[in-house]
Protein backbone atom coordinates (compact mmCIF):
# COMPACT_ATOMS: atom_id res chain seq x y z
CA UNK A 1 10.59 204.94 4.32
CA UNK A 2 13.46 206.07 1.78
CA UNK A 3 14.61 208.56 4.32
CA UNK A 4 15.25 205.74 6.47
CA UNK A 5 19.11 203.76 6.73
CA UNK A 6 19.08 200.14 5.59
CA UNK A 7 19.81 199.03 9.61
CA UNK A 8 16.41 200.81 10.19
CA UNK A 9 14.06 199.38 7.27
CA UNK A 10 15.34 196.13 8.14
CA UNK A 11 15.09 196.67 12.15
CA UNK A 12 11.49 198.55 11.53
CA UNK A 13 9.92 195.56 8.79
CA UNK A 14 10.77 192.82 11.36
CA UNK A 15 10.23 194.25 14.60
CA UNK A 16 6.25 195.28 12.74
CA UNK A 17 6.29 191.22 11.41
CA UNK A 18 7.18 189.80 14.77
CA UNK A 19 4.34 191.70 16.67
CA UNK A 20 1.83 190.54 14.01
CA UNK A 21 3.30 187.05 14.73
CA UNK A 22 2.84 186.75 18.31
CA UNK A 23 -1.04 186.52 18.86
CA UNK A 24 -0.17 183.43 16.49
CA UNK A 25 0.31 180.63 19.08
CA UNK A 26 -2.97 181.28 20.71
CA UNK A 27 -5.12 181.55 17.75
CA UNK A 28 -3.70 177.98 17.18
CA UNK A 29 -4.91 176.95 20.15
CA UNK A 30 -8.25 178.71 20.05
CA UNK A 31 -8.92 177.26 17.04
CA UNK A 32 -10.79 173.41 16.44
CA UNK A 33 -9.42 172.67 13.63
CA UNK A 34 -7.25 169.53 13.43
CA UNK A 35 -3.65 169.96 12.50
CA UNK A 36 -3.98 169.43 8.99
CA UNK A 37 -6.55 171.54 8.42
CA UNK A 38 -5.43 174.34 10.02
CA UNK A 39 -1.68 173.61 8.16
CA UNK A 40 -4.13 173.62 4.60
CA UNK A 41 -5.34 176.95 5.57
CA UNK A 42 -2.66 178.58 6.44
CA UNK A 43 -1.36 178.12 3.56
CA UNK A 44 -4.20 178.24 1.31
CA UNK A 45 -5.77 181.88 2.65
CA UNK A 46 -2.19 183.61 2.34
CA UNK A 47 -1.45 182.23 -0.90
CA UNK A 48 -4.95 183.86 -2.37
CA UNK A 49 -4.29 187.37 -0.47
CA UNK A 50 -0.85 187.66 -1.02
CA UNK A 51 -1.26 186.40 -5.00
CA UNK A 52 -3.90 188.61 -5.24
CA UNK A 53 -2.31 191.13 -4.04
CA UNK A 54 1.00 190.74 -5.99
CA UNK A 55 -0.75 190.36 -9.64
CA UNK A 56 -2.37 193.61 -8.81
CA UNK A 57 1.02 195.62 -7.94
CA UNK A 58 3.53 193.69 -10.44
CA UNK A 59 0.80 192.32 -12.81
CA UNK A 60 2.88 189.62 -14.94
CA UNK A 61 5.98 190.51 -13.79
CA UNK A 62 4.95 188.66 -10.56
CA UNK A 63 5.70 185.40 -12.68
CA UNK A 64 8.93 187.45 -14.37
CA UNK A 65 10.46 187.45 -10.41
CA UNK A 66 9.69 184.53 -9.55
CA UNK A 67 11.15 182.68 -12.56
CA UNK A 68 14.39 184.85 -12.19
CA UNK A 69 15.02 184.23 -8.29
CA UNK A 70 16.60 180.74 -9.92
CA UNK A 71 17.41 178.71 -7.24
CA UNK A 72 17.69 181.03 -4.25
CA UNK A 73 13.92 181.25 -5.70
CA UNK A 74 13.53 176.97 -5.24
CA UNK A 75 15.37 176.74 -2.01
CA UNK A 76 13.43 179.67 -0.22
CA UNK A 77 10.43 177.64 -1.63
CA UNK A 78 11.61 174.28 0.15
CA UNK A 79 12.97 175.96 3.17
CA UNK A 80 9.42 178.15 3.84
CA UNK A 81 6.92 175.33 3.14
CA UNK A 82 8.79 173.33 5.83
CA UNK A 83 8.94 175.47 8.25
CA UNK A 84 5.10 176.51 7.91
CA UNK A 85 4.39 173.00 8.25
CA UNK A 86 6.64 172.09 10.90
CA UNK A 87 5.41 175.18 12.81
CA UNK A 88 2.30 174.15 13.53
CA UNK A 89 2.37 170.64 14.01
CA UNK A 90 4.87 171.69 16.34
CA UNK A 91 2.94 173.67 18.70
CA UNK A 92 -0.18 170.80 18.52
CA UNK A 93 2.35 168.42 19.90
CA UNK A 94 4.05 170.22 22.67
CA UNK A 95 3.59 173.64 25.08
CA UNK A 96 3.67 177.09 22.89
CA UNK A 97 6.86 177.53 25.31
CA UNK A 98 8.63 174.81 24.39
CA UNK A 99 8.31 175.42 20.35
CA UNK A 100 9.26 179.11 20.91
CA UNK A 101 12.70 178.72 23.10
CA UNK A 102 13.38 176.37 20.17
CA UNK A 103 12.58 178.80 17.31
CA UNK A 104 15.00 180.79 19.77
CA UNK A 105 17.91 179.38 18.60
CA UNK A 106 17.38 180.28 15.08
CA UNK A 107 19.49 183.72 15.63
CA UNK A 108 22.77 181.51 16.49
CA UNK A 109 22.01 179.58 13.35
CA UNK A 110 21.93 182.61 11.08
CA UNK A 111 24.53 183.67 12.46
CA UNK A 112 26.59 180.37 12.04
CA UNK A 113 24.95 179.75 8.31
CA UNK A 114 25.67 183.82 7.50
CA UNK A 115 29.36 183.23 8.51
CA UNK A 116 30.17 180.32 6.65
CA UNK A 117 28.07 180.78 3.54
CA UNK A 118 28.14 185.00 3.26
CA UNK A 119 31.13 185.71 4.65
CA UNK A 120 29.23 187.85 7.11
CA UNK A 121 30.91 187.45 10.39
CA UNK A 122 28.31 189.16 12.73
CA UNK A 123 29.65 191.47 14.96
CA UNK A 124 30.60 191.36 18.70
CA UNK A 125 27.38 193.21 20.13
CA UNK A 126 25.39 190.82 17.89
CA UNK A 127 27.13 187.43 19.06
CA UNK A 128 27.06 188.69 22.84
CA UNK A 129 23.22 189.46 22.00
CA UNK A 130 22.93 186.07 20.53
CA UNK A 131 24.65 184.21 23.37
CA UNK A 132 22.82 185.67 26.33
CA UNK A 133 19.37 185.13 24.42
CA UNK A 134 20.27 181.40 23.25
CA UNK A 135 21.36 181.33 27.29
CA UNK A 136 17.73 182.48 28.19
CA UNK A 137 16.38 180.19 25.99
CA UNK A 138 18.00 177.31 27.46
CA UNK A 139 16.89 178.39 30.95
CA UNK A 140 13.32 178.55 29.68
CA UNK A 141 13.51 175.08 27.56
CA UNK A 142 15.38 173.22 30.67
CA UNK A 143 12.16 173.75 32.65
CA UNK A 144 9.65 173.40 30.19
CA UNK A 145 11.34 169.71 28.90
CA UNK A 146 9.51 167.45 30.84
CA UNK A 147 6.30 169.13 30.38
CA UNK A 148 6.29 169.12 26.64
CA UNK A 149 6.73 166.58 23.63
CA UNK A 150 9.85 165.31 22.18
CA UNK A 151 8.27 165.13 18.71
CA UNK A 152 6.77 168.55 18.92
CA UNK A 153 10.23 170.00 20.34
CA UNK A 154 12.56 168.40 17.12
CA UNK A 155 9.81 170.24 15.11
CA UNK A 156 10.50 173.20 16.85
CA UNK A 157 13.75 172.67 16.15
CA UNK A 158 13.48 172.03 12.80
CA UNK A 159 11.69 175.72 11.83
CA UNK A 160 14.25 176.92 13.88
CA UNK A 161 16.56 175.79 11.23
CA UNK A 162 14.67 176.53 8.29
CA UNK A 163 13.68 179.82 9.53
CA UNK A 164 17.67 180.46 9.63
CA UNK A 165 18.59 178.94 6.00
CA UNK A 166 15.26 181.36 4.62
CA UNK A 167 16.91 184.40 6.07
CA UNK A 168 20.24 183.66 4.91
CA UNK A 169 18.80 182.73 1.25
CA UNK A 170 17.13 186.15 1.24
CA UNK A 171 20.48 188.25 2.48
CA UNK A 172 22.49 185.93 -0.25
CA UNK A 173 19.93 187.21 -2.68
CA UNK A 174 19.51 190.45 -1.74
CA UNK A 175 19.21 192.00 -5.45
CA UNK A 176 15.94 189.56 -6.12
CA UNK A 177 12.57 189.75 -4.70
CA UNK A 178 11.32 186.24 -3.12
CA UNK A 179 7.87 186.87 -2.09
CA UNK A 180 7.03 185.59 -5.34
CA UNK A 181 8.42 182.05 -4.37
CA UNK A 182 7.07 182.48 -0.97
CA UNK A 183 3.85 182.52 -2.31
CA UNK A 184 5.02 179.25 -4.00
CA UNK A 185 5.70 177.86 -0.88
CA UNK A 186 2.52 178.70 0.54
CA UNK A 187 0.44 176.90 -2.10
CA UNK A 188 2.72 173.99 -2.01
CA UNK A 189 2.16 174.18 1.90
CA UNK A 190 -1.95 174.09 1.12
CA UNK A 191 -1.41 171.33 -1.14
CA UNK A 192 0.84 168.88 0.94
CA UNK A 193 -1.55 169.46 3.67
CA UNK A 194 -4.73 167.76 1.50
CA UNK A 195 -2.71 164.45 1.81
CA UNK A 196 -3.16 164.22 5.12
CA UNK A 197 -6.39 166.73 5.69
CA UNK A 198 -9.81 164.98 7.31
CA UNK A 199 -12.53 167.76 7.31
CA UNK A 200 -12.74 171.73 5.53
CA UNK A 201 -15.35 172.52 7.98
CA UNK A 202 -14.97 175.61 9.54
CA UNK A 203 -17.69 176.21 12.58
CA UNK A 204 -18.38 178.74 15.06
CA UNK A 205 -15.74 180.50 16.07
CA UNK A 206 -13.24 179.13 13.85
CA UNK A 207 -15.46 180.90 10.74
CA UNK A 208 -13.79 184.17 12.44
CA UNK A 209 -10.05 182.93 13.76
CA UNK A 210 -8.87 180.80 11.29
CA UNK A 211 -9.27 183.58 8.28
CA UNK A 212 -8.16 186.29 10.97
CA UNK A 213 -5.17 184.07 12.26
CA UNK A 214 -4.23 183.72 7.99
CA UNK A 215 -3.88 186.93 7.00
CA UNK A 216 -2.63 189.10 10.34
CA UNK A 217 -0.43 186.00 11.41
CA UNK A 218 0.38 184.45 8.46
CA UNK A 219 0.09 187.11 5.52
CA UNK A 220 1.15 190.18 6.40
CA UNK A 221 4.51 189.23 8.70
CA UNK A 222 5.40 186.49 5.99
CA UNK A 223 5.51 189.52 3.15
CA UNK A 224 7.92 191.72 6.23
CA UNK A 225 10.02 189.21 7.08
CA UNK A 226 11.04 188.31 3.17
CA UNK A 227 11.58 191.53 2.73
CA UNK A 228 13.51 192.75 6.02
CA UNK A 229 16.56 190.41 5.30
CA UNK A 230 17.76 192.39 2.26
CA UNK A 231 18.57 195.56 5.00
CA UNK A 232 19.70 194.01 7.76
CA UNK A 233 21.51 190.44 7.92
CA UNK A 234 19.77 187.23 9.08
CA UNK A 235 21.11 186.75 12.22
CA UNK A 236 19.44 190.26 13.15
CA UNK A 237 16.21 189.43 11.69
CA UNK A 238 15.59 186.29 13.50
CA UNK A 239 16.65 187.86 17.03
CA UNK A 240 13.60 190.08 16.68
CA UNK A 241 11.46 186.36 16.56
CA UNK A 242 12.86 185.90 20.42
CA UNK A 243 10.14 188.48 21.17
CA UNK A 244 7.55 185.96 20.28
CA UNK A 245 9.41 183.66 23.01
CA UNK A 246 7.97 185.64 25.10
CA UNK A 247 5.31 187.42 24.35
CA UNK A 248 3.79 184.53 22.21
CA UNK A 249 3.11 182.52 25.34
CA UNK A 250 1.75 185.83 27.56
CA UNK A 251 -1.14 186.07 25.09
CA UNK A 252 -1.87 182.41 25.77
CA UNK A 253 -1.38 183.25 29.92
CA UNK A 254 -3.76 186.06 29.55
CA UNK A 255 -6.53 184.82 27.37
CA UNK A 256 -6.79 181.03 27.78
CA UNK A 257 -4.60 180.66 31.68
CA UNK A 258 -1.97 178.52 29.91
CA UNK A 259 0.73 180.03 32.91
CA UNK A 260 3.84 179.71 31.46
CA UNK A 261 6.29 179.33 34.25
CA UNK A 262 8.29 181.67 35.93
CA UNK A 263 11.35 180.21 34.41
CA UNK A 264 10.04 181.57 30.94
CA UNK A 265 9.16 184.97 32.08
CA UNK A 266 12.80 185.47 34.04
CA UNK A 267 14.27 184.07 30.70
CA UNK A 268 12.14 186.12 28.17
CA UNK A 269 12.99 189.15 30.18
CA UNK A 270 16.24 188.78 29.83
CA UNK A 271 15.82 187.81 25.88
CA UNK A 272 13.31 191.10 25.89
CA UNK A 273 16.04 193.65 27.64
CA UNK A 274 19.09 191.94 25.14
CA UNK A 275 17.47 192.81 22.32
CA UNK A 276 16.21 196.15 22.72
CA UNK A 277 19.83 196.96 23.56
CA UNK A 278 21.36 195.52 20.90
CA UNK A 279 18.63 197.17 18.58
CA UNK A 280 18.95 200.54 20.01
CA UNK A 281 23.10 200.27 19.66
CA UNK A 282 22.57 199.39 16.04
CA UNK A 283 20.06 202.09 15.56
CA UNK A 284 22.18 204.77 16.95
CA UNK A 285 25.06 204.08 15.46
CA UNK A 286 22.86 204.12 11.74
């Protein structure tokens, strides 16, 4: 990994996070757990692994990092417990298509947040990239309105956003490590969810996806995408989520027959082919 250039750490961590990330949709809707509890556990189960995991490589430091990420540190907290929560609630109240073309626009709004706040004016292969994916997007979504939920699309909308103001927190705080307050924001998630939560009971099947969907879904891609921000800028790291635009809603085709239409495959191959261009320019030129 240290013989590899910053553009491909960052391109490798997210590309590995976003293809952990898109069986996500359908173990959602495999599972039978109502929308809160399936919010408390997926924030509970990652908080435990990844905690775990963290006091056993940093020990009390853990607590050292995340007192020192200040308040990049609190609003990576905020901005990650939304979106986790918004997420899901999202997807239980509209078609897995329609919440994905709106996390789709979350590139354009790195790339908007990056310019203003970082000074990090993304360059013309990346805005072309972004336009003709936000374009596909909006092919997919103008389809897909009717069938879907207004509610569940603002959601969508709204981790859209927070997924963009995470990655630019992380790239403004590049020298800091915020898994720490991720982990925060996990627990927080777990806790805000027992307000609202009307059963723990996990039966049949759900004893198997639920703890499966935590830690592959959840877990692992959260700890890759805080980190992949720091080697690549936002804007970059959230086009590699358009994959999950399209590939999150195949996995539902194939195992459960939710067709998505043929609106969202044109537009996701389109969002597919953009990106592994503008990835394999970037690459190169590393």
């Amino acid at each position: 990994m240290n013989k590899l250039s910053d553009q491909q750490k960052g391109s490798l961590l997210a590309f590995v996070a976003v293809m952990f990330i898109t069986p996500d949709s359908l173990f959602i809707r495999l599972s039978n757990v109502d929308t809160w509890g399936l919010v408390f556990y997926r924030g509970l189960i990652p908080f435990i692994t990844v905690f775990l995991g963290m006091l056993l490589i940093y020990k009390l430091n853990f607590f050292k990092m995340l007192f020192s990420s200040g308040y990049h540190g609190l609003l990576y907290i905020g901005t990650f417990s939304v979106t986790n929560i918004t997420f899901v609630v999202s997807i239980q109240n509209t078609n897995v298509a329609n919440t994905l073309v709106m996390i789709a626009m979350a590139p354009m709004l790195s790339a908007v947040l990056g310019a203003i706040f970082l000074k990090e004016l993304p360059d013309r292969k990346t805005w072309i990239t972004i336009f003709v994916t936000f374009t596909a997007a909006i092919y997919i979504f103008y389809d897909s309105i009717q069938l879907g939920n207004f509610f569940g699309d603002i959601l969508g909308l709204i981790t859209a956003l927070g997924l963009a103001v995470g990655a630019v927190t992380i790239r403004s705080a590049k020298d800091k490590n915020l898994i720490p307050a991720a982990v925060v924001g996990k627990l927080i998630v777990a806790m805000f969810a027992l307000l609202f939560i009307e059963s723990f009971a996990l039966v049949d099947s759900d004893l198997i996806i639920v703890p499966l969907m935590c830690v592959m879904c959840v877990a692992i891609p959260f700890v890759l995408v805080t980190i992949a921000p720091r080697f690549i800028p936002a804007a970059e790291v959230n086009l590699f989520f358009l994959l999950e635009t399209i590939i999150g809603p195949i996995w539902v085709w194939l195992i459960i027959k939710e067709q998505p239409s043929l609106e969202t495959i044109q537009g996701g191959a389109v969002i597919i082919t953009a990106i592994a261009i503008h990835s394999f320019i970037k690459l190169r030129n590393s």
